[in-house]
PDB file of N, CA and C in Angstrom:
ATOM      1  N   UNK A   1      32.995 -19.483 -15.750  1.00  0.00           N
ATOM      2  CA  UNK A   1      31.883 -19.628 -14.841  1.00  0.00           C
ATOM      3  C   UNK A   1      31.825 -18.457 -13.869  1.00  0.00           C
ATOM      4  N   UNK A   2      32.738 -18.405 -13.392  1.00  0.00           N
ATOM      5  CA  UNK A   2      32.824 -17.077 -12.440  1.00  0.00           C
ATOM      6  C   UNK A   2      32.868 -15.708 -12.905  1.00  0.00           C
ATOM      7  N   UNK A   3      33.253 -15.957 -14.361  1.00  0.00           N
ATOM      8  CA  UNK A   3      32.758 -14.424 -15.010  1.00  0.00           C
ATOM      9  C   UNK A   3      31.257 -14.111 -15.559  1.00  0.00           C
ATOM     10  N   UNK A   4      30.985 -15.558 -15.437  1.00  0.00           N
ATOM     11  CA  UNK A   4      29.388 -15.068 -15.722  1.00  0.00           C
ATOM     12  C   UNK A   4      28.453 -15.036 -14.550  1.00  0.00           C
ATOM     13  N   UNK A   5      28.908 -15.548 -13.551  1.00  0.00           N
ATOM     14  CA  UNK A   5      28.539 -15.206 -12.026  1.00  0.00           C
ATOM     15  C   UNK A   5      28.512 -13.604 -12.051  1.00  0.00           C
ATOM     16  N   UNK A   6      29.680 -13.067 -12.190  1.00  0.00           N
ATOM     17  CA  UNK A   6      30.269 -11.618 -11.768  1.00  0.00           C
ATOM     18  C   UNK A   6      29.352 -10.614 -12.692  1.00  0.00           C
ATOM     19  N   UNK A   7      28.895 -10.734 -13.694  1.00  0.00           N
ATOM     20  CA  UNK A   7      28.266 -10.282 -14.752  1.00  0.00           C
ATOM     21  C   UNK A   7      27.291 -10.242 -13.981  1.00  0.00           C
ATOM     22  N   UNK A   8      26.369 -11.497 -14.096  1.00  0.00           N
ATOM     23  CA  UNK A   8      25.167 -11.303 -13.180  1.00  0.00           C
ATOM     24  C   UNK A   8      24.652 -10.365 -11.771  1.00  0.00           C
ATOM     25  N   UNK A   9      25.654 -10.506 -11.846  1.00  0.00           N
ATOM     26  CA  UNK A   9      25.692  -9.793 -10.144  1.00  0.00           C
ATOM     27  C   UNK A   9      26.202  -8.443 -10.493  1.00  0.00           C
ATOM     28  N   UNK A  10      26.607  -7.709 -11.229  1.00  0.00           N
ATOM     29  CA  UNK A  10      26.784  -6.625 -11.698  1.00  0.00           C
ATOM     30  C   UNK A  10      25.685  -6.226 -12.451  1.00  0.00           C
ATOM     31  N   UNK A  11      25.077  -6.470 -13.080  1.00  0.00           N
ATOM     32  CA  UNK A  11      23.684  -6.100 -14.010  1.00  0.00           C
ATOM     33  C   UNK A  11      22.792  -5.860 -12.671  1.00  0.00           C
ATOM     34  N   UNK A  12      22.566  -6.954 -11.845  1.00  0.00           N
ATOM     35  CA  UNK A  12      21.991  -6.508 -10.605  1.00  0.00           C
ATOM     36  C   UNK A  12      21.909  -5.535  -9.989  1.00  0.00           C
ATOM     37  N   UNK A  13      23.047  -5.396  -9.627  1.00  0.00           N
ATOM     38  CA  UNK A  13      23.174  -4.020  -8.789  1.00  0.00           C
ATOM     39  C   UNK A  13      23.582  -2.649  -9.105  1.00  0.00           C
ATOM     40  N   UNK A  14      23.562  -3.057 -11.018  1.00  0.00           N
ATOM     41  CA  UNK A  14      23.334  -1.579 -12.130  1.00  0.00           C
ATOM     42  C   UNK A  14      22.038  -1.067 -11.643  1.00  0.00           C
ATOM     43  N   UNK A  15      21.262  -2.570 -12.063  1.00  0.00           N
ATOM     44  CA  UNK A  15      19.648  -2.347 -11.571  1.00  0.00           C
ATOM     45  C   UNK A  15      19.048  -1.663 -10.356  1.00  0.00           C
ATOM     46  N   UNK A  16      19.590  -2.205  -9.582  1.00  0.00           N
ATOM     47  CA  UNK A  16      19.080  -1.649  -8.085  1.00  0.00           C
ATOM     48  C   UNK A  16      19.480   0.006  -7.933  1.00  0.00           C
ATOM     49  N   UNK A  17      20.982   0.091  -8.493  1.00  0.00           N
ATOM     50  CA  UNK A  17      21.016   1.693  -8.493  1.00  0.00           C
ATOM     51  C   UNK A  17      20.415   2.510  -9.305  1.00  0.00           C
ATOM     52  N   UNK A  18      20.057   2.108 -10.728  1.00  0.00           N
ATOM     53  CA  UNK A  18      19.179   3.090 -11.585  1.00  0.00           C
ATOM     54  C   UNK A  18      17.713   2.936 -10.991  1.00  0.00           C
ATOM     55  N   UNK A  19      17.368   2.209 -10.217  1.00  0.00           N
ATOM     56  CA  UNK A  19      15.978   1.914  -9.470  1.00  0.00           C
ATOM     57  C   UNK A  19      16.203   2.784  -8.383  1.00  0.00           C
ATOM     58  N   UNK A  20      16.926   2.927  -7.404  1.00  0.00           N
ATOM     59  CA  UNK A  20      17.130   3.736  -6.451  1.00  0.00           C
ATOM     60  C   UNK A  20      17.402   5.157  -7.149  1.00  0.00           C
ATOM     61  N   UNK A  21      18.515   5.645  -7.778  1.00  0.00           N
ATOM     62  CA  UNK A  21      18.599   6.870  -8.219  1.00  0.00           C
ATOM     63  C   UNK A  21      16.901   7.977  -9.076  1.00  0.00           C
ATOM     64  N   UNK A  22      15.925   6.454  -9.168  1.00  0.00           N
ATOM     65  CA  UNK A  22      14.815   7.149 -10.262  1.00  0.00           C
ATOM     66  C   UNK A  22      13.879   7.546  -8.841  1.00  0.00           C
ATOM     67  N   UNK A  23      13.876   6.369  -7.922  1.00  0.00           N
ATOM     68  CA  UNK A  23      13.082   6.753  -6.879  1.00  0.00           C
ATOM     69  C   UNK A  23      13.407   8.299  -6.241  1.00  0.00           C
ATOM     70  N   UNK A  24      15.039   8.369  -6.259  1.00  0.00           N
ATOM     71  CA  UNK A  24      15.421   9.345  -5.157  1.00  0.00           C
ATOM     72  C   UNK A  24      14.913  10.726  -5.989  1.00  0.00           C
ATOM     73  N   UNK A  25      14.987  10.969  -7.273  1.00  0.00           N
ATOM     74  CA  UNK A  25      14.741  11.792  -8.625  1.00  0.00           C
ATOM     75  C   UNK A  25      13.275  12.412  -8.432  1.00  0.00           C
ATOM     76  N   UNK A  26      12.811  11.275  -8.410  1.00  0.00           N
ATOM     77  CA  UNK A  26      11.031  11.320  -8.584  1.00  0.00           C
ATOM     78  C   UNK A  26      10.305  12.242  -7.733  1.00  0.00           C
ATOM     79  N   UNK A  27       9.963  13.302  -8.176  1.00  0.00           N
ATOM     80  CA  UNK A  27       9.338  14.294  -7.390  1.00  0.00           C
ATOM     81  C   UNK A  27       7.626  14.171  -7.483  1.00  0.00           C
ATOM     82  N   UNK A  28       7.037  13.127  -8.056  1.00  0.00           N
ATOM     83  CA  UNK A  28       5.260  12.849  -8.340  1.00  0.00           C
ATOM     84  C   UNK A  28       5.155  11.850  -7.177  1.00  0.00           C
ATOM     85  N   UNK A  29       5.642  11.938  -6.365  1.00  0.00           N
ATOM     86  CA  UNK A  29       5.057  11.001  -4.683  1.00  0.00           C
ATOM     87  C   UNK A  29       4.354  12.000  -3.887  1.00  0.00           C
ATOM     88  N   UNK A  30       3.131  11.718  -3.225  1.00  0.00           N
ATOM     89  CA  UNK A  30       2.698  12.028  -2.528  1.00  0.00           C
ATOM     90  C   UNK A  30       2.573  11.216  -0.969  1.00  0.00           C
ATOM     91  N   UNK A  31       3.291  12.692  -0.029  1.00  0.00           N
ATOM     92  CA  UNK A  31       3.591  12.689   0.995  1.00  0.00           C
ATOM     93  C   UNK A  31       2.079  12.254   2.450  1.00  0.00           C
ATOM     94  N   UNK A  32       2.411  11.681   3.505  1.00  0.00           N
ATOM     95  CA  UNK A  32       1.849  11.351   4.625  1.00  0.00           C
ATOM     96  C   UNK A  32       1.159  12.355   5.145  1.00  0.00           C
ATOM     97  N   UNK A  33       1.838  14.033   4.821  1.00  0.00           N
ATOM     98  CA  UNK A  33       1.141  14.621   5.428  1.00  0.00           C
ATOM     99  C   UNK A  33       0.166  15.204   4.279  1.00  0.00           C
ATOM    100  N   UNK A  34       0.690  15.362   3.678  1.00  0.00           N
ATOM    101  CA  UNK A  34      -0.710  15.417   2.393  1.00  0.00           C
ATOM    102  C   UNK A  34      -2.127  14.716   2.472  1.00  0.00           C
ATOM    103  N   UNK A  35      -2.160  13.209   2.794  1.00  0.00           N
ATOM    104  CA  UNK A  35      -2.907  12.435   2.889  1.00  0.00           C
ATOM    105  C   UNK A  35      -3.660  12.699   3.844  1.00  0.00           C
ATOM    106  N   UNK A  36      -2.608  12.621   5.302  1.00  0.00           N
ATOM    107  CA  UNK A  36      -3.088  13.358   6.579  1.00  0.00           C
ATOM    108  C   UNK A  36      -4.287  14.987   6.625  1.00  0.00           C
ATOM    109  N   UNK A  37      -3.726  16.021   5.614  1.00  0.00           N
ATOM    110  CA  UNK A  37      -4.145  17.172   5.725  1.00  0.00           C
ATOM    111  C   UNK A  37      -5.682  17.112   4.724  1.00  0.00           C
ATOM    112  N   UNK A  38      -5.663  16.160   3.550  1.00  0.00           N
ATOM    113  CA  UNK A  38      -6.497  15.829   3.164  1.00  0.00           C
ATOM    114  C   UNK A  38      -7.933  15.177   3.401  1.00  0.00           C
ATOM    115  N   UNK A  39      -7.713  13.907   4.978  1.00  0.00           N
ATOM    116  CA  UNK A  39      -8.194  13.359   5.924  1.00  0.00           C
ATOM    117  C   UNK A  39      -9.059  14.323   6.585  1.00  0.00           C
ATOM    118  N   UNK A  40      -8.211  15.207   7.171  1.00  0.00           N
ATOM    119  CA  UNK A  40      -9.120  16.420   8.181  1.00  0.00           C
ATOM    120  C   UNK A  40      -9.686  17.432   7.347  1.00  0.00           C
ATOM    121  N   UNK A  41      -9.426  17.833   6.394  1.00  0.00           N
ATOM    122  CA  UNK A  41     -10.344  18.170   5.537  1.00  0.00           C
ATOM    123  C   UNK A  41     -11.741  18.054   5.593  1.00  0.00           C
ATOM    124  N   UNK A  42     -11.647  16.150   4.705  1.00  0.00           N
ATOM    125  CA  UNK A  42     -12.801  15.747   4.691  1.00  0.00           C
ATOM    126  C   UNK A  42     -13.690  15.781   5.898  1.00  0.00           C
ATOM    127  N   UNK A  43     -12.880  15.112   6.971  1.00  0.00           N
ATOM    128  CA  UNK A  43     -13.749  15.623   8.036  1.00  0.00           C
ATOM    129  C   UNK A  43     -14.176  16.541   8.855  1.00  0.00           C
ATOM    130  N   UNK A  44     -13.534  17.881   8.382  1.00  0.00           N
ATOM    131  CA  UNK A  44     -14.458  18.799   8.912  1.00  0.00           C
ATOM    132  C   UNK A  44     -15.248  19.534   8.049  1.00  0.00           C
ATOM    133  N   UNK A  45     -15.416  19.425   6.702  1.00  0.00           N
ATOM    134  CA  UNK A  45     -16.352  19.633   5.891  1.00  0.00           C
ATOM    135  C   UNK A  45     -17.408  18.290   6.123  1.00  0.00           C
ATOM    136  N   UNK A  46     -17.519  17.637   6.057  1.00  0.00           N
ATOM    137  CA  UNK A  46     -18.420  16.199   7.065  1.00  0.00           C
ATOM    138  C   UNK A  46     -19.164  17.194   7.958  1.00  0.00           C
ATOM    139  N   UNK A  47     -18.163  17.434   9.075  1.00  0.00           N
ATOM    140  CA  UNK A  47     -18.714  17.819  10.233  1.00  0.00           C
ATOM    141  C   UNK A  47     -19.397  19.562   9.913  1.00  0.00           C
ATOM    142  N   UNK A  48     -19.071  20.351   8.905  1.00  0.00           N
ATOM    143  CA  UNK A  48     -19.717  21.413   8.935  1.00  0.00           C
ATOM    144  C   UNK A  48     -21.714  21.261   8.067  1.00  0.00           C
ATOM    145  N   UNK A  49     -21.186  20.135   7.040  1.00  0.00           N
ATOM    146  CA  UNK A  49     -22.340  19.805   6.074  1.00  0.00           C
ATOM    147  C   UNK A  49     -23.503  19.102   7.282  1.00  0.00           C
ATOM    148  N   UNK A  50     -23.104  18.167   7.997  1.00  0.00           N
ATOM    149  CA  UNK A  50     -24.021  17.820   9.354  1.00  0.00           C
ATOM    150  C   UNK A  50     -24.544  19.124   9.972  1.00  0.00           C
ATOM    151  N   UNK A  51     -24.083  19.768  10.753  1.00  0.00           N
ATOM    152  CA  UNK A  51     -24.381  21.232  11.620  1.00  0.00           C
ATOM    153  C   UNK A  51     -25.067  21.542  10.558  1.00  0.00           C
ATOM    154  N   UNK A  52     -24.703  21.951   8.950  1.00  0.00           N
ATOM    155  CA  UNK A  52     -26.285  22.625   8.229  1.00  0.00           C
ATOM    156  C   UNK A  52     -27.331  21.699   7.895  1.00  0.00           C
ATOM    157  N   UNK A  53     -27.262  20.859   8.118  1.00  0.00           N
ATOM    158  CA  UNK A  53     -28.539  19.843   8.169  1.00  0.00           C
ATOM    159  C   UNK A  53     -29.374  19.867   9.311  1.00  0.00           C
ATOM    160  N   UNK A  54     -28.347  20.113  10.620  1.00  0.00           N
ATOM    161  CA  UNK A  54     -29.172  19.645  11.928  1.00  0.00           C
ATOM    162  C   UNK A  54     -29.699  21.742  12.186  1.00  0.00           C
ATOM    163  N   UNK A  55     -28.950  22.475  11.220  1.00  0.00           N
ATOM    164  CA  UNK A  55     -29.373  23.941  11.498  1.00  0.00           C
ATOM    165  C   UNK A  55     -30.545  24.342  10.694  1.00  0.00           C
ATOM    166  N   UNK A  56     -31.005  23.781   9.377  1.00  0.00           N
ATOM    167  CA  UNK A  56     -32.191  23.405   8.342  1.00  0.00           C
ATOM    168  C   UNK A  56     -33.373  23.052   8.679  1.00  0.00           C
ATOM    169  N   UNK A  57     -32.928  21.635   9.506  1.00  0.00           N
ATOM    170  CA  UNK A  57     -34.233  21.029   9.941  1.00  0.00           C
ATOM    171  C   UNK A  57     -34.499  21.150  11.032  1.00  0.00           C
ATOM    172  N   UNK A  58     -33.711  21.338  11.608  1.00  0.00           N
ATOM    173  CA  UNK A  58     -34.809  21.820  13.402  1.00  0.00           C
ATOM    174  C   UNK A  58     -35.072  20.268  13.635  1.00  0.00           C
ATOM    175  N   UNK A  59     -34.534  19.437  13.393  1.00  0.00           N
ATOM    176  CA  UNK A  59     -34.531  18.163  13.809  1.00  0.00           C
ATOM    177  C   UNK A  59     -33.334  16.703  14.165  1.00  0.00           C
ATOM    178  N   UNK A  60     -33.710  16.262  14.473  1.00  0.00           N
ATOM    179  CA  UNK A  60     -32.720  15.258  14.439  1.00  0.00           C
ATOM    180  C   UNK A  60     -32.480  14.390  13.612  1.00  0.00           C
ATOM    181  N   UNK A  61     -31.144  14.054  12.340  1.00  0.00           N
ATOM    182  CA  UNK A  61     -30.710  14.250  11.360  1.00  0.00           C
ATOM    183  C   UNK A  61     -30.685  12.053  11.342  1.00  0.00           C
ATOM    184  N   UNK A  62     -30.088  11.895  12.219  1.00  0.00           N
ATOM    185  CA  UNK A  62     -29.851  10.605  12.191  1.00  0.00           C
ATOM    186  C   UNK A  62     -30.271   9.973  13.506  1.00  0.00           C
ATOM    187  N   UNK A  63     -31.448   9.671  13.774  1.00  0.00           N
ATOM    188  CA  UNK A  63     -32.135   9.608  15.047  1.00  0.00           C
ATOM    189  C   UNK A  63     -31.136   8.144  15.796  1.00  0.00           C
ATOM    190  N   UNK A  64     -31.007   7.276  15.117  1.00  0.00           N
ATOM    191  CA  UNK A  64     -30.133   6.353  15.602  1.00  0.00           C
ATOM    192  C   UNK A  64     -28.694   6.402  16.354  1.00  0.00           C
ATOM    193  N   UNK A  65     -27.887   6.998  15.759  1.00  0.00           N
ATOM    194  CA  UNK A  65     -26.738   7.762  16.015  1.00  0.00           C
ATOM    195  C   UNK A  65     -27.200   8.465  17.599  1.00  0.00           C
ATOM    196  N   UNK A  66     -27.987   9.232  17.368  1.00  0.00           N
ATOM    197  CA  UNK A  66     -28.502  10.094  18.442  1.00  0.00           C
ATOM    198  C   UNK A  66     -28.431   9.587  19.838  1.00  0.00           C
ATOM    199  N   UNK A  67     -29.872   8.220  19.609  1.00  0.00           N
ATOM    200  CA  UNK A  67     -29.787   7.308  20.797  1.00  0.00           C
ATOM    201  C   UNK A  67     -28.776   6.658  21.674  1.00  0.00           C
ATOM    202  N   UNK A  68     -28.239   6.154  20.269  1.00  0.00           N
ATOM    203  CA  UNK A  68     -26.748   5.210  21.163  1.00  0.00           C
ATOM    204  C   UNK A  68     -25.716   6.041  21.157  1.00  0.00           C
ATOM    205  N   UNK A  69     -25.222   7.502  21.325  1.00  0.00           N
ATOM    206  CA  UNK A  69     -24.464   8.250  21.576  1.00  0.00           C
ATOM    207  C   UNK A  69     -25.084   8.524  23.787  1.00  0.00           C
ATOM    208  N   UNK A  70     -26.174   8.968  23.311  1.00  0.00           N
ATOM    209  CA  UNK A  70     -26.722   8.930  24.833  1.00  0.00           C
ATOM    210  C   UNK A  70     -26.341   8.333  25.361  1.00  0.00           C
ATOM    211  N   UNK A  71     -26.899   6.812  25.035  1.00  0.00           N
ATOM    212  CA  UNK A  71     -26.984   5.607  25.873  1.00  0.00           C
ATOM    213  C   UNK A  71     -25.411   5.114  25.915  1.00  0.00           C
ATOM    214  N   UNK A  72     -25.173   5.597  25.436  1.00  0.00           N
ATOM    215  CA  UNK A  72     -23.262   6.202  25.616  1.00  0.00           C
ATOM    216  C   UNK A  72     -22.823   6.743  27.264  1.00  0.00           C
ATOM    217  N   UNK A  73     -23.559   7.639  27.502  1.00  0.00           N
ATOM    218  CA  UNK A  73     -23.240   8.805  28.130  1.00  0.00           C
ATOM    219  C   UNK A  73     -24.013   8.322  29.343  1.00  0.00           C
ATOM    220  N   UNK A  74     -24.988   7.777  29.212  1.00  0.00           N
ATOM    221  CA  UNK A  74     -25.890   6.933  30.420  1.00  0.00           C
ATOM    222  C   UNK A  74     -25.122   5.557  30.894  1.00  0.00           C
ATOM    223  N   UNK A  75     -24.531   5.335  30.654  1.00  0.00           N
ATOM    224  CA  UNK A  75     -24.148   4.009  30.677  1.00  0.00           C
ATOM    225  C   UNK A  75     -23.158   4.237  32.517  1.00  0.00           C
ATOM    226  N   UNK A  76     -24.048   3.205  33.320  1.00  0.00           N
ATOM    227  CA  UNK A  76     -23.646   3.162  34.262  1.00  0.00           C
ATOM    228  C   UNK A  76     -22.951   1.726  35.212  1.00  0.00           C
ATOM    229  N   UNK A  77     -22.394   0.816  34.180  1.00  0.00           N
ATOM    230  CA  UNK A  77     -21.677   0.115  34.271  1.00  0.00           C
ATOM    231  C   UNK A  77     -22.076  -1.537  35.089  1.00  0.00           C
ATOM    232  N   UNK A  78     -22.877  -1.467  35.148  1.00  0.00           N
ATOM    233  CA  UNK A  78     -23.957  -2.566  34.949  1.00  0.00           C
ATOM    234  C   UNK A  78     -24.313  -3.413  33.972  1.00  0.00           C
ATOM    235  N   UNK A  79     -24.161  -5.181  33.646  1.00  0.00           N
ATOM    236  CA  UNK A  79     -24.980  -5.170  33.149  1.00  0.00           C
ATOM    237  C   UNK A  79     -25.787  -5.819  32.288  1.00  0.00           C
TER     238      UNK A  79
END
């Protein structure tokens, strides 16, 4: 009984180390700052593709946005 306890519990923690040793191995993970550098990317290509829209049209691109950014900036704490 106790050798097949001991067995068990040895196959286990064969497992856990060939699971840990493949993780530690594995060089196809992608890193936080990758994701991160990828993030600001997008958003400043966002933010440059806007500026040639609002530099195109000589207008205001998302009139909504517009308003409640103001009414942002107006906001006098009242209300």
């Amino acid at each position: 009984m106790f050798k097949k306890f001991f067995k068990k519990v040895t196959r286990k923690v064969d497992n856990a180390l060939i699971n840990a040793t493949c993780a530690l191995e594995s060089r196809k993970a992608e890193g936080y700052v990758d994701t991160g550098v990828k993030i600001l990317i997008a958003v400043v290509l966002g933010a440059l593709v806007l500026s040639l829209l609002y530099a195109l049209l000589k207008t205001t691109v998302m009139a909504t946005v517009t308003t409640r950014v103001a009414g942002l900036f107006n906001y006098n704490g009242t209300t």
